[in-house]
Protein backbone atom coordinates (compact mmCIF):
# COMPACT_ATOMS: atom_id res chain seq x y z
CA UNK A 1 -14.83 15.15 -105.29
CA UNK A 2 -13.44 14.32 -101.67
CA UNK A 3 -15.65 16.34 -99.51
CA UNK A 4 -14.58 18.59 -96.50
CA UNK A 5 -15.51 19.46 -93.43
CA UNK A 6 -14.42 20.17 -89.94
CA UNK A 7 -15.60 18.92 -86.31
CA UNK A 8 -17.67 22.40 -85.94
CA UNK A 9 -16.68 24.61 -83.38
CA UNK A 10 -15.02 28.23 -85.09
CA UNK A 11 -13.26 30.56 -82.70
CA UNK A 12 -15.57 32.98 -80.90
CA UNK A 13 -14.04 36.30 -81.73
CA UNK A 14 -13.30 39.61 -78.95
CA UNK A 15 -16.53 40.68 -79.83
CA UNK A 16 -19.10 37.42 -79.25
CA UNK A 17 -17.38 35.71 -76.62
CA UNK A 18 -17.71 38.46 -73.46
CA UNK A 19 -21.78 38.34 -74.64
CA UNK A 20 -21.50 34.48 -74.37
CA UNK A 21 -19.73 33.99 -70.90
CA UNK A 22 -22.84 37.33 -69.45
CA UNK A 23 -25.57 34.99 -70.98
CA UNK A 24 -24.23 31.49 -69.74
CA UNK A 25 -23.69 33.26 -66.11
CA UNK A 26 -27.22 34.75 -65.97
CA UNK A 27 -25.66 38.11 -66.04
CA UNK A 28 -27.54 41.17 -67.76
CA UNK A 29 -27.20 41.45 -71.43
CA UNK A 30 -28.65 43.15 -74.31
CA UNK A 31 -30.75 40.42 -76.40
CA UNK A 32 -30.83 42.46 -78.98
CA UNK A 33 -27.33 42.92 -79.33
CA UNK A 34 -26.43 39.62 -79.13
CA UNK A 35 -28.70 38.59 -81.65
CA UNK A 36 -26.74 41.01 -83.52
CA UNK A 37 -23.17 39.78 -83.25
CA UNK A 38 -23.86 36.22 -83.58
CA UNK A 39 -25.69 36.25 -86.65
CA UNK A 40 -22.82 38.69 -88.03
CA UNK A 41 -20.51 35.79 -86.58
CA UNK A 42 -22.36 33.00 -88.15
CA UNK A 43 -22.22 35.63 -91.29
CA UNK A 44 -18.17 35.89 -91.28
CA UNK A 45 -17.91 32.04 -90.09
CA UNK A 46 -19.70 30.48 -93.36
CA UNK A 47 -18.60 33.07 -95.96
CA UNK A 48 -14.67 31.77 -94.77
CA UNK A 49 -15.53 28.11 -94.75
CA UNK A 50 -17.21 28.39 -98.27
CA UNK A 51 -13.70 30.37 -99.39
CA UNK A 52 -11.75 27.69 -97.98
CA UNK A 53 -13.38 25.38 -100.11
CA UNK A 54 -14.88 23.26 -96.96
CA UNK A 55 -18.04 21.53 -98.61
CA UNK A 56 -20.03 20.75 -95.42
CA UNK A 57 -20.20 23.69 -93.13
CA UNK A 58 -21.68 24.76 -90.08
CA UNK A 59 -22.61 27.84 -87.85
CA UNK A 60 -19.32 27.50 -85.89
CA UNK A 61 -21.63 26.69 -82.61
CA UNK A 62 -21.07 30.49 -82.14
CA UNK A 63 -24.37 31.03 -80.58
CA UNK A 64 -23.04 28.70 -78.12
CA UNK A 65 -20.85 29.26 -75.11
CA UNK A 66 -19.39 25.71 -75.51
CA UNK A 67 -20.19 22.08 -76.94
CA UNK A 68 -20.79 20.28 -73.70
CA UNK A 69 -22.62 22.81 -71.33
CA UNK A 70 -25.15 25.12 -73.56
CA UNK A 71 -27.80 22.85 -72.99
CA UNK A 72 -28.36 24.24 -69.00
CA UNK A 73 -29.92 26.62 -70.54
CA UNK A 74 -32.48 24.33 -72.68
CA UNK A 75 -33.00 21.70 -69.72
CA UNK A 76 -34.28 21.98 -66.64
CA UNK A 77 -32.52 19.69 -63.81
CA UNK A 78 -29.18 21.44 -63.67
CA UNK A 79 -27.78 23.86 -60.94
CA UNK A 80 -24.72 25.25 -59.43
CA UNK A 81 -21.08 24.85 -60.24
CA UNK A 82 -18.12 22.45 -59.24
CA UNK A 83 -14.38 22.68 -60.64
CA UNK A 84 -13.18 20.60 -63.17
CA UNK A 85 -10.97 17.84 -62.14
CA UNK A 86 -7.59 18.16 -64.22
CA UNK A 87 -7.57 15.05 -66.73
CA UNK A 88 -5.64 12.13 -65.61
CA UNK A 89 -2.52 13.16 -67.86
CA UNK A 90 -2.01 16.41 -67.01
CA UNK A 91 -2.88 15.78 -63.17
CA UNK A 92 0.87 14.03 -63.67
CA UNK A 93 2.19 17.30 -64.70
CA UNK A 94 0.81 20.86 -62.58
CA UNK A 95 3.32 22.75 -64.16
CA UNK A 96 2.28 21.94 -67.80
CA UNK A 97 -1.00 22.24 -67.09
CA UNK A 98 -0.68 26.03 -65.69
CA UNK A 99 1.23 26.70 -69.26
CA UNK A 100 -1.41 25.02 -71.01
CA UNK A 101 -3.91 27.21 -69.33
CA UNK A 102 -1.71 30.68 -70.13
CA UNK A 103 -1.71 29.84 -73.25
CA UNK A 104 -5.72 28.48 -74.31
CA UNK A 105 -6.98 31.12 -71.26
CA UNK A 106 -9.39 29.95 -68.78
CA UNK A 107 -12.14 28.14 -68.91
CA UNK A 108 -15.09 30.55 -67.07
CA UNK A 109 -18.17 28.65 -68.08
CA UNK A 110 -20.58 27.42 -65.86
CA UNK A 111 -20.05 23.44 -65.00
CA UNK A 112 -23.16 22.80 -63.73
CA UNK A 113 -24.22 19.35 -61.69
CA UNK A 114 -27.56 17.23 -62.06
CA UNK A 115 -29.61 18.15 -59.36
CA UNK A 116 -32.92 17.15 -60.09
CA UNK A 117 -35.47 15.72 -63.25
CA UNK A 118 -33.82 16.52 -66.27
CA UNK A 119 -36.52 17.64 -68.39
CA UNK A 120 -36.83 19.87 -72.25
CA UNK A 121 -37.54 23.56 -70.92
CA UNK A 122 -37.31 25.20 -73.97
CA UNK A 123 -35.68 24.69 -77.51
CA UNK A 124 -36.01 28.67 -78.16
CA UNK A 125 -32.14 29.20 -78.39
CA UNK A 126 -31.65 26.20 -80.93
CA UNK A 127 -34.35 27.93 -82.82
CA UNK A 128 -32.38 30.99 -82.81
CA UNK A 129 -29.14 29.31 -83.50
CA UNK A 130 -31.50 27.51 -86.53
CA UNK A 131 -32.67 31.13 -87.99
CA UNK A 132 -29.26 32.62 -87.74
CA UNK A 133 -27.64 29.79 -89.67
CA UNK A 134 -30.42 29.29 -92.76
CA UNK A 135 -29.73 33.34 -92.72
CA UNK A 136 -25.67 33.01 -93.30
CA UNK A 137 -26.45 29.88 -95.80
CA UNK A 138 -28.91 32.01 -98.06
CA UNK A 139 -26.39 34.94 -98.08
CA UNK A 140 -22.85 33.46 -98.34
CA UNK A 141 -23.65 29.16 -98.94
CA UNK A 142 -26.52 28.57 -101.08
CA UNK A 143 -26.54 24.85 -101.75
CA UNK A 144 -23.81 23.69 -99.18
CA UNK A 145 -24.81 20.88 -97.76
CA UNK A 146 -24.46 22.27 -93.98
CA UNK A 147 -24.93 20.15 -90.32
CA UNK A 148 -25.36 21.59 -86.95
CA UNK A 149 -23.88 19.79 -83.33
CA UNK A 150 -25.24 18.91 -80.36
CA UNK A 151 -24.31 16.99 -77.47
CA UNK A 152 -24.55 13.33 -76.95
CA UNK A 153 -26.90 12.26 -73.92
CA UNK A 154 -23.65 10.16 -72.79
CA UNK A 155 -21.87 13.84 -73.15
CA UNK A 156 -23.87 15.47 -71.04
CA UNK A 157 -23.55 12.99 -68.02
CA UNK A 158 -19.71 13.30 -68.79
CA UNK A 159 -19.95 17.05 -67.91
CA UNK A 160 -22.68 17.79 -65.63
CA UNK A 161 -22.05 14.91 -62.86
CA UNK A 162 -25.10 13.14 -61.91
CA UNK A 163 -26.11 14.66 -58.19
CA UNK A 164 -29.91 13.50 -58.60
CA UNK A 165 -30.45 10.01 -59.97
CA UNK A 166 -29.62 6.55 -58.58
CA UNK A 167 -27.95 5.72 -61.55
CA UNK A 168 -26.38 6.31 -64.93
CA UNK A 169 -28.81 4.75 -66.82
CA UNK A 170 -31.50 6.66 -65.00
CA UNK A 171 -29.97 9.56 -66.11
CA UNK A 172 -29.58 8.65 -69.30
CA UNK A 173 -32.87 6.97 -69.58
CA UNK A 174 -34.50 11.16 -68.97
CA UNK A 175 -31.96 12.58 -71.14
CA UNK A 176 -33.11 10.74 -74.12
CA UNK A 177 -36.55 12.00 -74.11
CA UNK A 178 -35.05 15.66 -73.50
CA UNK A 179 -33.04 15.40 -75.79
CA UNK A 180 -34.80 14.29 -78.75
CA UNK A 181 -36.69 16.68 -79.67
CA UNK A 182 -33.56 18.77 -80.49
CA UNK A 183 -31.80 16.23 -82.49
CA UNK A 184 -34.93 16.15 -84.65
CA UNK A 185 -36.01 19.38 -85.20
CA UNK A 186 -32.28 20.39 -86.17
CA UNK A 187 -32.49 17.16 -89.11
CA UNK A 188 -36.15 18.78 -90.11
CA UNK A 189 -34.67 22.38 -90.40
CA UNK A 190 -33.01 20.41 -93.54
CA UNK A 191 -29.52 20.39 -91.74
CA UNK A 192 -27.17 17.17 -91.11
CA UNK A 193 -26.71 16.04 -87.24
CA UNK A 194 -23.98 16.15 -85.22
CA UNK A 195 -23.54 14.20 -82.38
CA UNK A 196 -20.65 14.75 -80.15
CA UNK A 197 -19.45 11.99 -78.23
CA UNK A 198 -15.96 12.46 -76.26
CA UNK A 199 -17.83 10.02 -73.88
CA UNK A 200 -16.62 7.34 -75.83
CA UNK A 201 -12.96 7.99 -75.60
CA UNK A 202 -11.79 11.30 -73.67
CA UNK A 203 -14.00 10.71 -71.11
CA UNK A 204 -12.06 7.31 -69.85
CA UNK A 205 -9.36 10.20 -68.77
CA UNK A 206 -11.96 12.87 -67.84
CA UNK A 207 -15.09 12.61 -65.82
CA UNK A 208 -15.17 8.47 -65.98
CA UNK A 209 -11.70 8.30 -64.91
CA UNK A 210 -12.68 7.10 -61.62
CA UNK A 211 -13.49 3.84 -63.43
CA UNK A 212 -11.33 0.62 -64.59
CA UNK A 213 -11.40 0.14 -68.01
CA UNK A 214 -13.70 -2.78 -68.23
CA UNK A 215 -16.26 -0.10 -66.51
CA UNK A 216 -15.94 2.70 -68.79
CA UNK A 217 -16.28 0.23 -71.66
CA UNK A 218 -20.12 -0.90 -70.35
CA UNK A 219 -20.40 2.91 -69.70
CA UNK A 220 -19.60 3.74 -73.09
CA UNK A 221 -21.77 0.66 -74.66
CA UNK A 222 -24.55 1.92 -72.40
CA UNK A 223 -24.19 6.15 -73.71
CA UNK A 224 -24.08 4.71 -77.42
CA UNK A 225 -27.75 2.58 -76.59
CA UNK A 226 -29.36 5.76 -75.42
CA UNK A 227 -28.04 7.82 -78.32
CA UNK A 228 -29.63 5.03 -80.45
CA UNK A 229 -32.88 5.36 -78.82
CA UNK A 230 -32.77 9.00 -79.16
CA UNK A 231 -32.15 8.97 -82.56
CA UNK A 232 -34.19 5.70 -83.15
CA UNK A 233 -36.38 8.15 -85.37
CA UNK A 234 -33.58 10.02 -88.02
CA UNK A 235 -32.04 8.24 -91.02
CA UNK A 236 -28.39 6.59 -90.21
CA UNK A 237 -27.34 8.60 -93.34
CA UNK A 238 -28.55 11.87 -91.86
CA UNK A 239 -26.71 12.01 -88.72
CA UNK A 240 -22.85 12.07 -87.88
CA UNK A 241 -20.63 11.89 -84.48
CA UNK A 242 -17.30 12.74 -83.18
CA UNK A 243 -15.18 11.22 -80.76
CA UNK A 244 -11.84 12.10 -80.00
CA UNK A 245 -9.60 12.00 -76.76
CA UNK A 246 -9.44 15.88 -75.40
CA UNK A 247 -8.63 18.71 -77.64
CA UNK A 248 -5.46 19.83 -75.89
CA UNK A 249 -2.16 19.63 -75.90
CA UNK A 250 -1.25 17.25 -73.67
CA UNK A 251 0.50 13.97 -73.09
CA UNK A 252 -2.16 11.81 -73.81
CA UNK A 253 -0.55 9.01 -72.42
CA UNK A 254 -3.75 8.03 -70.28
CA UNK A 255 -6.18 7.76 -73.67
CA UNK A 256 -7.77 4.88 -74.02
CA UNK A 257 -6.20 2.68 -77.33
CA UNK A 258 -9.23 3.17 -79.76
CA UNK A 259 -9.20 -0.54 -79.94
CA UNK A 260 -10.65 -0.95 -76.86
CA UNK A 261 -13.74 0.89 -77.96
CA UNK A 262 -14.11 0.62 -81.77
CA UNK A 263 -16.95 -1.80 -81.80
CA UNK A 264 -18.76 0.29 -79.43
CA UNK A 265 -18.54 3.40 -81.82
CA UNK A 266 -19.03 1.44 -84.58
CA UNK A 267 -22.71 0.24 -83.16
CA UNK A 268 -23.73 3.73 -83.26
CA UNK A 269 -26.28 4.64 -85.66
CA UNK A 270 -24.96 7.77 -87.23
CA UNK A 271 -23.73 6.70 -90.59
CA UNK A 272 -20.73 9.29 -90.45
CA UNK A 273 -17.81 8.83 -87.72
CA UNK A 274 -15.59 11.96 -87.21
CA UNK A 275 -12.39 11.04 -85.48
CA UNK A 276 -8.78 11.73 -84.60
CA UNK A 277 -6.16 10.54 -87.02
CA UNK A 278 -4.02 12.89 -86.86
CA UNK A 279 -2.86 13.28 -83.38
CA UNK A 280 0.31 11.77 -82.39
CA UNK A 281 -1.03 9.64 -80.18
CA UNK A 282 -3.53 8.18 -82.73
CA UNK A 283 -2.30 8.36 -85.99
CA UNK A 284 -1.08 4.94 -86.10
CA UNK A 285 -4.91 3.92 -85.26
CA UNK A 286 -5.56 3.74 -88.71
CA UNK A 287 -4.71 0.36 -88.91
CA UNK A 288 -7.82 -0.45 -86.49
CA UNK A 289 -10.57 1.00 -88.97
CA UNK A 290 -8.33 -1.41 -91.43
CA UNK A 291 -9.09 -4.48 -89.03
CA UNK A 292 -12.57 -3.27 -88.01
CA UNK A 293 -15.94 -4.56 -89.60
CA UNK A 294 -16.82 -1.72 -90.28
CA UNK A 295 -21.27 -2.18 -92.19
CA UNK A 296 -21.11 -1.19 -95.98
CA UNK A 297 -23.33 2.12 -94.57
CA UNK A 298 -20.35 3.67 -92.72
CA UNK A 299 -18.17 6.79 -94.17
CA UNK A 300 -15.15 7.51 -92.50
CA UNK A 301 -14.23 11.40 -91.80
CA UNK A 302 -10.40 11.39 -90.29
CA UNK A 303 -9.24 14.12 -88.78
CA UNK A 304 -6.48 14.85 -91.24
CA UNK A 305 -5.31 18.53 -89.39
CA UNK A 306 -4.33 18.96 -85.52
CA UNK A 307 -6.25 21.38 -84.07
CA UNK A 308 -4.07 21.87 -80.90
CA UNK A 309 -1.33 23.42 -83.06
CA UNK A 310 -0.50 26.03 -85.11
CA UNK A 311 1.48 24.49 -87.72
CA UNK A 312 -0.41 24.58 -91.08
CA UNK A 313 -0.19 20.66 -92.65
CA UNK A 314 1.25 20.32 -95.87
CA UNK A 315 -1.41 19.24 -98.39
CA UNK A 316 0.34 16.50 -99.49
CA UNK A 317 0.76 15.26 -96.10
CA UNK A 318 -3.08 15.47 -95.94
CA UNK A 319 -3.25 13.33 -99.18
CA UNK A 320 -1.48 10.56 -97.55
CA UNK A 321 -3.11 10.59 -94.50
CA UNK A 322 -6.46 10.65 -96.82
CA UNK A 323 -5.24 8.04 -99.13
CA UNK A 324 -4.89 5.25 -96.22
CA UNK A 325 -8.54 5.63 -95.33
CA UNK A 326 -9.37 5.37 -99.01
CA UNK A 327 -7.38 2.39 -99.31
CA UNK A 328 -9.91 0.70 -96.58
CA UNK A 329 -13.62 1.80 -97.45
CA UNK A 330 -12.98 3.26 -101.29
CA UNK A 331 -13.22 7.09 -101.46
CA UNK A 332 -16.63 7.50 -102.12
CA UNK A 333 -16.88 6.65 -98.55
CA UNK A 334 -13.72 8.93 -96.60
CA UNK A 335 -14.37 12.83 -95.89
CA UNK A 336 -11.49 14.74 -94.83
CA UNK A 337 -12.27 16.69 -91.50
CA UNK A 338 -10.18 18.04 -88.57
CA UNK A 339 -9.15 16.18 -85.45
CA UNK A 340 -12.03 18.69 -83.08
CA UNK A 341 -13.47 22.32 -83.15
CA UNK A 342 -11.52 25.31 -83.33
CA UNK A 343 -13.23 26.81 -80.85
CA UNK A 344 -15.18 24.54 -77.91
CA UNK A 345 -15.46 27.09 -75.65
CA UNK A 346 -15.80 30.85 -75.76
CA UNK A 347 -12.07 32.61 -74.75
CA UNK A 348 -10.44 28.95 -75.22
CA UNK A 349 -8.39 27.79 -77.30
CA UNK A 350 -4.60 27.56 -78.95
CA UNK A 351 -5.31 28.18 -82.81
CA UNK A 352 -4.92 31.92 -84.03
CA UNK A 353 -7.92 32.38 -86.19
CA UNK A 354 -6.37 33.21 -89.15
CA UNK A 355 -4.08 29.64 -89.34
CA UNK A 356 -7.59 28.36 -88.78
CA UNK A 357 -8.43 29.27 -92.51
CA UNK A 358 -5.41 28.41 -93.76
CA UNK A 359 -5.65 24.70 -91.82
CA UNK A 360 -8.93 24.31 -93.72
CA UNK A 361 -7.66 25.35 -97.15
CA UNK A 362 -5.00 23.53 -96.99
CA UNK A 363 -7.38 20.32 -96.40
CA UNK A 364 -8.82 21.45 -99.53
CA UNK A 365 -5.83 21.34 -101.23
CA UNK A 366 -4.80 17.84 -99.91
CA UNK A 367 -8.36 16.22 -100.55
CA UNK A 368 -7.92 17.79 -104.41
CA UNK A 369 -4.47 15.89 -104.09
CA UNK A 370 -5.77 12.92 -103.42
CA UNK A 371 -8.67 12.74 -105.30
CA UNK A 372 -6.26 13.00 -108.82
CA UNK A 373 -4.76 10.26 -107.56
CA UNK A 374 -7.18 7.93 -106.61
């Protein structure tokens, strides 16, 4: 069988996300309560991935206000709040980006800076986040094998701009150790890890943007050695990480060519690599995992549905897509997955819930597809 799976994220829901957005800005909230709705969220979120026939699930990231700012809240270091500075392709086009942002709805979480030691202050929250998913896996996903995200240390420095230390690599250098001990105890809870690393590719267009090309590349190389060393202690085959170039919709036409940074993500140590292949601006990339040399321990998980459109992919579209990767590492070695999350921050995003399941059983259907024929 030709597993499934998705990037992570699921979409919040009316309920979670006004709980999510109190917490994040240190507003009053009933603990209690929240406990409450996100482990009935995490409930809903795995019973509908195991009915859409994805085979490696996760909690949605629901107890999370988004993928690349939670940790504030874990860390200590971080402070205040600056704007985010439009990506380099939409900063060409105002007007799109005010549709853009009518449609998705704003983004009101906190973008806090570095403003001091970045050190672990407490991993309570991932152990909630850790409870409430083993919960919704006994009740609705016994024996799916399951992973959990977190963010990169090269993430993190994308999002919350360095105000404190002399350098990236200093940065880095104390996000490793803070780091760690999350990235392990999520792979000793008996779930796969997640890394998330838009670092390596969005970020060129994002928070790097600021830097040539030949820059952001040593930038990149340099967020990929910390990762290593903060992961120096988890098997290759137990760990997985995304990259992709900004889950919007966009132009795009300021992404970096994957090219440019394929043998940088390819020296990661996470055996898995989650990436876009279906994206219009990326599709065609395929033909650089073809040309790549690419170690005999790598598996390949394209993203094989958009997830900055509503349109539902025909599984035999998805069959093709999936049959190219299998042509190049044998499909033993290809999972089908989504181009990123459904949901990477709380009130954000373009896909409707429900096409959400129907996106991921229709990967189903296209992985069964291809799997007959190959």
């Amino acid at each position: 069988m030709i597993h499934t799976t998705h990037v992570g994220s699921l979409p919040r829901g009316e309920a979670l996300t006004p709980l999510l957005l109190a917490r994040d800005k240190g507003e009053p909230y009933d603990a209690a309560e929240f406990d409450r709705v996100v482990q009935a969220a995490v409930d809903e979120g795995v019973a509908a991935q195991v009915a859409a026939g994805v085979s490696i699930v996760s909690d949605g990231e629901l107890g999370k206000v988004g993928y690349s700012t939670y940790m504030i809240e874990r860390l200590e270091g971080f402070g205040g709040h600056i704007e985010r500075r439009p990506a380099a392709d939409l900063a060409e086009h105002p007007t799109l980006a005010k549709k853009l942002s009518a449609i998705m709805g704003a983004q009101e979480f906190t973008r806090a800076s570095c403003i001091g030691a970045v050190r672990l202050k407490t991993l309570d929250p991932l152990h909630d986040d850790i409870r409430r998913f083993r919960t919704a896996l006994d009740r609705h996903g016994k024996g799916v094998r399951a992973f959990m995200n977190a963010a990169s240390p090269g993430l993190i420095t994308a999002f919350q701009v360095n105000r404190h230390y002399p350098s990236h690599e200093a940065y880095l250098a104390d996000l490793v150790d803070a780091m760690r001990p999350e990235y392990e105890a999520i792979v000793a809870a008996g779930f796969d890890l997640q890394l998330d690393c838009p670092d390596l590719a969005m970020s060129r267009h994002t928070g790097y943007q600021d830097q040539s090309e030949a820059e952001f590349v040593c930038t990149a190389a340099a967020n990929v050695e910390a990762l290593n060393a903060a992961t120096a202690g988890i098997p290759a085959d137990r760990m997985r990480m995304h990259i992709c170039w900004g889950n919007y919709e966009g132009p795009h036409d300021h992404d970096i060519p994957l090219e440019r940074v394929i043998d940088t993500v390819v020296a990661a140590r996470p055996a898995t690599i989650l990436f876009e292949a279906a994206n219009p601006r990326h599709e065609h990339e395929w033909t650089v995992w073809r040309d790549a040399k690419l170690p005999d321990d790598k598996r390949l998980a394209p993203g094989l549905i958009d997830t900055c459109s509503n349109y539902v992919e025909h599984p035999e579209l998805i069959a093709q897509r999936i049959e190219r990767f299998a042509g190049i590492v044998g499909k033993d070695r290809v999972i089908a997955s989504t181009d990123c999350g459904f949901g990477t921050f709380a009130g954000y995003g373009k896909i409707d819930p429900g096409v959400t399941w129907k996106k991921l059983r229709a990967l189903r259907e296209g992985a069964d597809r291809a799997d007959a024929r190959l």
